[in-house]
C-alpha atoms as a PDB file:
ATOM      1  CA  UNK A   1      24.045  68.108  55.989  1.00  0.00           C
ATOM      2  CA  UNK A   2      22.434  69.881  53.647  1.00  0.00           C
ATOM      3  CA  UNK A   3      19.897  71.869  55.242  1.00  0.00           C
ATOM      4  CA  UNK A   4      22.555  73.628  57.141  1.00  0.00           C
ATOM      5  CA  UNK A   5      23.576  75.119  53.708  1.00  0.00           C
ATOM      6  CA  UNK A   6      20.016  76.908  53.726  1.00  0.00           C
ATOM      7  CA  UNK A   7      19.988  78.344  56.660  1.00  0.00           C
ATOM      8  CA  UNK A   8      21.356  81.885  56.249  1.00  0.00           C
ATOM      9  CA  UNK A   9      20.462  85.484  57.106  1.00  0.00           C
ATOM     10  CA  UNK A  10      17.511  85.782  55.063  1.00  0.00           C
ATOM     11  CA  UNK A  11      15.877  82.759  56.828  1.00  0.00           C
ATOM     12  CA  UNK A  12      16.646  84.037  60.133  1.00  0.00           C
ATOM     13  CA  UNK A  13      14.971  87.588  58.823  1.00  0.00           C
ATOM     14  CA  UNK A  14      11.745  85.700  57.624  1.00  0.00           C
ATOM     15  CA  UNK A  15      11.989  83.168  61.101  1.00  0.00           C
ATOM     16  CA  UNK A  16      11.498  86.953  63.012  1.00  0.00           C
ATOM     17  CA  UNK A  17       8.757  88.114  60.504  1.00  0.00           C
ATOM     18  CA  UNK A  18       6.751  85.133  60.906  1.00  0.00           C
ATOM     19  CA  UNK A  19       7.133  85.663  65.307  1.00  0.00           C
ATOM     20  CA  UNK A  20       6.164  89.618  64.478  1.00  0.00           C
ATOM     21  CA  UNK A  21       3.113  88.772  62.573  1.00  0.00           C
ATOM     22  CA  UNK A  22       2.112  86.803  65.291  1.00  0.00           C
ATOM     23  CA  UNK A  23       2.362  88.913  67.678  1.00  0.00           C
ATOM     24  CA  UNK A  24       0.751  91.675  65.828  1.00  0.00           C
ATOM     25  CA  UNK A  25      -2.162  89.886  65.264  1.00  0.00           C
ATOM     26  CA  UNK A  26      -2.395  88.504  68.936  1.00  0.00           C
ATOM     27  CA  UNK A  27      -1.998  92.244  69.930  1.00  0.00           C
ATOM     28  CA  UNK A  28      -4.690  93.655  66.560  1.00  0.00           C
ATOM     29  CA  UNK A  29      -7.132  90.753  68.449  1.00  0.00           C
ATOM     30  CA  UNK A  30      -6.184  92.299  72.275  1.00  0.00           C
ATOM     31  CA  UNK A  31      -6.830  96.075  70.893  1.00  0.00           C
ATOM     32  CA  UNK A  32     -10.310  94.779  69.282  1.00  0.00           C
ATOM     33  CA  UNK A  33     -11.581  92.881  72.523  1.00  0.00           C
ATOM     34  CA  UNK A  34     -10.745  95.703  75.083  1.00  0.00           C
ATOM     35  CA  UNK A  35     -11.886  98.550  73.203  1.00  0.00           C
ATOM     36  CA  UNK A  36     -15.516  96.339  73.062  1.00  0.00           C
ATOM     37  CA  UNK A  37     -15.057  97.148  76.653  1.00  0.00           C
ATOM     38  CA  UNK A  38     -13.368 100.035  77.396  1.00  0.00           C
ATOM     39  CA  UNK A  39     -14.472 101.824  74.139  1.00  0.00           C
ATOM     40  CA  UNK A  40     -11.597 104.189  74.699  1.00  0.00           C
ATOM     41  CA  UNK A  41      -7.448 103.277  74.326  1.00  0.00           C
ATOM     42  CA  UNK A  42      -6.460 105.248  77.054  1.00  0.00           C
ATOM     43  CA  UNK A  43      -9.038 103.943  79.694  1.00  0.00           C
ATOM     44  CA  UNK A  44      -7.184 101.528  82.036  1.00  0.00           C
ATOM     45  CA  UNK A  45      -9.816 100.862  83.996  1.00  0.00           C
ATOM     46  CA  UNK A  46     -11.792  98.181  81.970  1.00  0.00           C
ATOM     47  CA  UNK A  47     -12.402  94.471  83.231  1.00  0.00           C
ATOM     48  CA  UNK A  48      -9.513  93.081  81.241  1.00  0.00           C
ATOM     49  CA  UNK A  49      -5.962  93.953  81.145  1.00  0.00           C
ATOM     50  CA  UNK A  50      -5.477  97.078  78.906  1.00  0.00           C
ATOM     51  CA  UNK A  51      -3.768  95.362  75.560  1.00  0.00           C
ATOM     52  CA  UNK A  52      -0.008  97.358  76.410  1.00  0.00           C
ATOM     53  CA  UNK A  53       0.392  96.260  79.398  1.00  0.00           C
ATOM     54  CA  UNK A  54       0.279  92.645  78.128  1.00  0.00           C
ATOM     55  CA  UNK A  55       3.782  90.062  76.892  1.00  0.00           C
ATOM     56  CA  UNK A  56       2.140  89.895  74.034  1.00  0.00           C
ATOM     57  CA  UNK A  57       2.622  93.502  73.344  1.00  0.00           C
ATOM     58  CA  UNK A  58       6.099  93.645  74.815  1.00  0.00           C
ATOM     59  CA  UNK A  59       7.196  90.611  72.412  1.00  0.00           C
ATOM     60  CA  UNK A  60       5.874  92.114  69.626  1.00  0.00           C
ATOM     61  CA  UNK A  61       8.504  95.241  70.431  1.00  0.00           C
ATOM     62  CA  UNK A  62      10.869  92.909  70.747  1.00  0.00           C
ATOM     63  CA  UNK A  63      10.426  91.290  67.656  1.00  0.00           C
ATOM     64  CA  UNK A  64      10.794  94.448  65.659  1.00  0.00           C
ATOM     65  CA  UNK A  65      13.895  95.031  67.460  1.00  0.00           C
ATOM     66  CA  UNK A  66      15.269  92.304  66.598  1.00  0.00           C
ATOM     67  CA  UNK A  67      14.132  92.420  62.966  1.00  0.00           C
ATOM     68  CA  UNK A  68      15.976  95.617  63.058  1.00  0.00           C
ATOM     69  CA  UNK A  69      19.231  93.881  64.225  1.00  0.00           C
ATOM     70  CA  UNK A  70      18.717  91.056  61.804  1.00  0.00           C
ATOM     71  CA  UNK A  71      18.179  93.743  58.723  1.00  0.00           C
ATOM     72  CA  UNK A  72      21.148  95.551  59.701  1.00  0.00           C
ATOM     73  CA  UNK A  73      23.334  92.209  59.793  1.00  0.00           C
ATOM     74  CA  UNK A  74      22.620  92.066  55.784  1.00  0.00           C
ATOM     75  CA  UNK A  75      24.494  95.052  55.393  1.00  0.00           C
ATOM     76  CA  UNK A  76      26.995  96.297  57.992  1.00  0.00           C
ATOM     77  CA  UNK A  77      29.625  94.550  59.957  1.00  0.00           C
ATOM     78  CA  UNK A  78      28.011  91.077  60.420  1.00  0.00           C
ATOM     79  CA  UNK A  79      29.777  89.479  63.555  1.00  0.00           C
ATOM     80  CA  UNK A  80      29.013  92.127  65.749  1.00  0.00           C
ATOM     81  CA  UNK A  81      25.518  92.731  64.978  1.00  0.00           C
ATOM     82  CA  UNK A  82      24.703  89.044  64.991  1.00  0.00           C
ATOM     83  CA  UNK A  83      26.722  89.232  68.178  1.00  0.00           C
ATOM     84  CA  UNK A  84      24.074  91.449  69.460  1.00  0.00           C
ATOM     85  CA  UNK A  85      20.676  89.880  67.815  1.00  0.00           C
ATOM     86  CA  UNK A  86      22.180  86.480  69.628  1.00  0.00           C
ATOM     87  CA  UNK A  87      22.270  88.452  73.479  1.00  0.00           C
ATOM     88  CA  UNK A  88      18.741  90.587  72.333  1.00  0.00           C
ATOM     89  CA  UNK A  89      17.126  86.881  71.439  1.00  0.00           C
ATOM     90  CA  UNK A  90      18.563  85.316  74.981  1.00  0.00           C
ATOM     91  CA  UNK A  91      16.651  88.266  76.323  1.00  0.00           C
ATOM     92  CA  UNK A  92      13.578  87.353  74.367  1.00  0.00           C
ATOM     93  CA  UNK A  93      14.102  83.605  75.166  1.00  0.00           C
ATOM     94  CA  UNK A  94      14.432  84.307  78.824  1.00  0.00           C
ATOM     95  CA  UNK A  95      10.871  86.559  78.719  1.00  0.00           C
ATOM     96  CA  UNK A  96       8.979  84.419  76.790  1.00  0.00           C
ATOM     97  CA  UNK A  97       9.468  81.308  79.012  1.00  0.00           C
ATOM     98  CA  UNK A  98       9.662  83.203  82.253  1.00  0.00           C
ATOM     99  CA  UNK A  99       6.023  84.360  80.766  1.00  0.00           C
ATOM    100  CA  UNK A 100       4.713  80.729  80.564  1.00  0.00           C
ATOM    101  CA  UNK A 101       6.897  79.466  83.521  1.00  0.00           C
ATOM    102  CA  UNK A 102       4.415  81.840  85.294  1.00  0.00           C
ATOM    103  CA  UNK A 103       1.077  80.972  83.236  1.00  0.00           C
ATOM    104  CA  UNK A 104       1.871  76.999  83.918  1.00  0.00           C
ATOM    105  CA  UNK A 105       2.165  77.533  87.582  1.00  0.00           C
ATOM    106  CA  UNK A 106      -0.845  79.440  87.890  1.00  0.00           C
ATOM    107  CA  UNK A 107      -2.514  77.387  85.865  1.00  0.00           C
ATOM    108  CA  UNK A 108      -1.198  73.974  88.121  1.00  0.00           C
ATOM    109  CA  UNK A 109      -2.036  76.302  91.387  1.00  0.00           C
ATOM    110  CA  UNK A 110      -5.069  75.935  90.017  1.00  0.00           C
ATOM    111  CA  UNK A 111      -5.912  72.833  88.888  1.00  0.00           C
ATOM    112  CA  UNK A 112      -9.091  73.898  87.491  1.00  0.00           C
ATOM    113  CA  UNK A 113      -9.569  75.420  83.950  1.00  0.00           C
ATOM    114  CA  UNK A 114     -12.697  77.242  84.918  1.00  0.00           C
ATOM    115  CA  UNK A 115     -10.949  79.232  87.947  1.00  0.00           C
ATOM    116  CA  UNK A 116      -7.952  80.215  85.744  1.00  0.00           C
ATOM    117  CA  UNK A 117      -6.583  83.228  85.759  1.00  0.00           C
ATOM    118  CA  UNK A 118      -7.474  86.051  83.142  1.00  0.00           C
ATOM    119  CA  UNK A 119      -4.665  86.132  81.091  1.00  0.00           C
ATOM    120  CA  UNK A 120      -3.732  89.041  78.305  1.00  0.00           C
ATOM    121  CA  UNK A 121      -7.298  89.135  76.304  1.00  0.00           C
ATOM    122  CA  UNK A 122      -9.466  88.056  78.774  1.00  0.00           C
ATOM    123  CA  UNK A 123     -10.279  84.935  77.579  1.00  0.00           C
ATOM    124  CA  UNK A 124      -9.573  81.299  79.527  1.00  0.00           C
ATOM    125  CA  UNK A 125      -7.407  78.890  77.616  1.00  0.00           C
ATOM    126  CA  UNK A 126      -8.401  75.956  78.132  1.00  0.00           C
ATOM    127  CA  UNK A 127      -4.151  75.142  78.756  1.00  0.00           C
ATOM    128  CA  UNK A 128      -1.074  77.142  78.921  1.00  0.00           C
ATOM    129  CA  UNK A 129       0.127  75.560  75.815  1.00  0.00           C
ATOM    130  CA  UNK A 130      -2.771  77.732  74.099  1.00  0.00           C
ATOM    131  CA  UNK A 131      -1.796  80.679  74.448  1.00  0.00           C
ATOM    132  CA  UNK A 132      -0.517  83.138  72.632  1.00  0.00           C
ATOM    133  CA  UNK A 133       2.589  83.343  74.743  1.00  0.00           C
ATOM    134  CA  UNK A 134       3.265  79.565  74.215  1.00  0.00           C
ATOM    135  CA  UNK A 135       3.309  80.628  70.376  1.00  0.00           C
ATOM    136  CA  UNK A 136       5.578  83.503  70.154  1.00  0.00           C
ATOM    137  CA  UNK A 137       7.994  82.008  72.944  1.00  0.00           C
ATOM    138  CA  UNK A 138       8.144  78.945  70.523  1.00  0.00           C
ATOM    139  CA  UNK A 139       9.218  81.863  67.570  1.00  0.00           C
ATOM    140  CA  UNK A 140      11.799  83.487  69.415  1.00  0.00           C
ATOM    141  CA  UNK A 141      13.124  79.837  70.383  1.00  0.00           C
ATOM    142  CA  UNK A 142      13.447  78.975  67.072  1.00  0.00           C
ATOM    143  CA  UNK A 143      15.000  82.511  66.148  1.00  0.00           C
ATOM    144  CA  UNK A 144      17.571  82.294  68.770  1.00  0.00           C
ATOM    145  CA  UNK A 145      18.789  78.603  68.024  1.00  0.00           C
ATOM    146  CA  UNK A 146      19.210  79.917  64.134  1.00  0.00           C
ATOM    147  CA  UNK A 147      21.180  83.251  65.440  1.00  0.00           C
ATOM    148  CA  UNK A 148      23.466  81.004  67.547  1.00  0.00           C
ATOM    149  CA  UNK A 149      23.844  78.465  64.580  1.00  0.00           C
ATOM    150  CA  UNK A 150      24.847  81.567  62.568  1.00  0.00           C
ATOM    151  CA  UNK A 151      26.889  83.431  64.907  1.00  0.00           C
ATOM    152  CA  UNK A 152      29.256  80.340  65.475  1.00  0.00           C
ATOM    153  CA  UNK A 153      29.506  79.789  61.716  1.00  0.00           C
ATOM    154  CA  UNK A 154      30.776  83.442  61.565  1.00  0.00           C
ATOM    155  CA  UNK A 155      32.880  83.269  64.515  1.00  0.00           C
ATOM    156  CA  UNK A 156      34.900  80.182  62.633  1.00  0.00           C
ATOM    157  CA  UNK A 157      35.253  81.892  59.306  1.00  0.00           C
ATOM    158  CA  UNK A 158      36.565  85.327  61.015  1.00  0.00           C
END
């Protein structure tokens, strides 16, 4: 197999920067729509969700925890902080998917684009599959499967 041989720390570090610009961005867009509203950061009272109350936001954090955890894995003891990047990206698995478990079923409830629920930035997607949680769920997927890959390879060597 020789991808396997390629997939190391490094890729797992750029897999998490990749999910963090993403969510940055969805979060730089959220910011940028509700203060065309609210005109203020610390008015909650607009017509759309305030941007930090949002997954998106909440991903993002966890996405520079983990790129935390993955940095220090370069350099300390590297079984137990991959250890802990593995459990921190089951808990970042488990929100993401919980997040569009809940945005499919309202959208099904539903069964009408139009009527669907205001999500995040205020905008309708058209699907669940466009939004921006569908996207950075789909990053920390990814993410975990490599930590797990790597975690067992280290677990066998030690």
């Amino acid at each position: 197999m020789p991808l396997l041989k390629y997939l190391n720390y490094k890729s797992q570090f750029y897999l998490l920067i990749l999910g963090f610009c993403f969510a940055l961005y969805n979060v730089v867009l959220d910011f940028k729509k509700y203060l065309a509203v609210a005109h203020n950061v610390f008015d909650f009272s607009a017509s759309i969700p305030h941007p930090s109350l949002t997954p998106c936001f909440w991903g993002m954090l966890m996405f520079i925890a983990c790129l935390y955890v993955a940095y220090l894995v370069s350099f300390k003891e590297k079984l137990l902080f991959q250890k802990h990047l593995f459990y921190m990206l089951v808990g970042g698995v488990v929100f993401g998917w919980s997040n569009v478990a809940y945005l499919t079923y309202i959208y099904i409830a539903k069964l009408n684009p139009i009527k669907f629920s205001f999500y995040c930035t205020g905008v309708v997607p058209v699907n669940p599959i466009y939004t921006a949680c569908f996207g950075g769920t789909i990053a920390f997927t990814l993410s975990f499967f490599l930590a797990w890959f790597l975690y067992r390879r280290l677990f066998l060597i030690n």
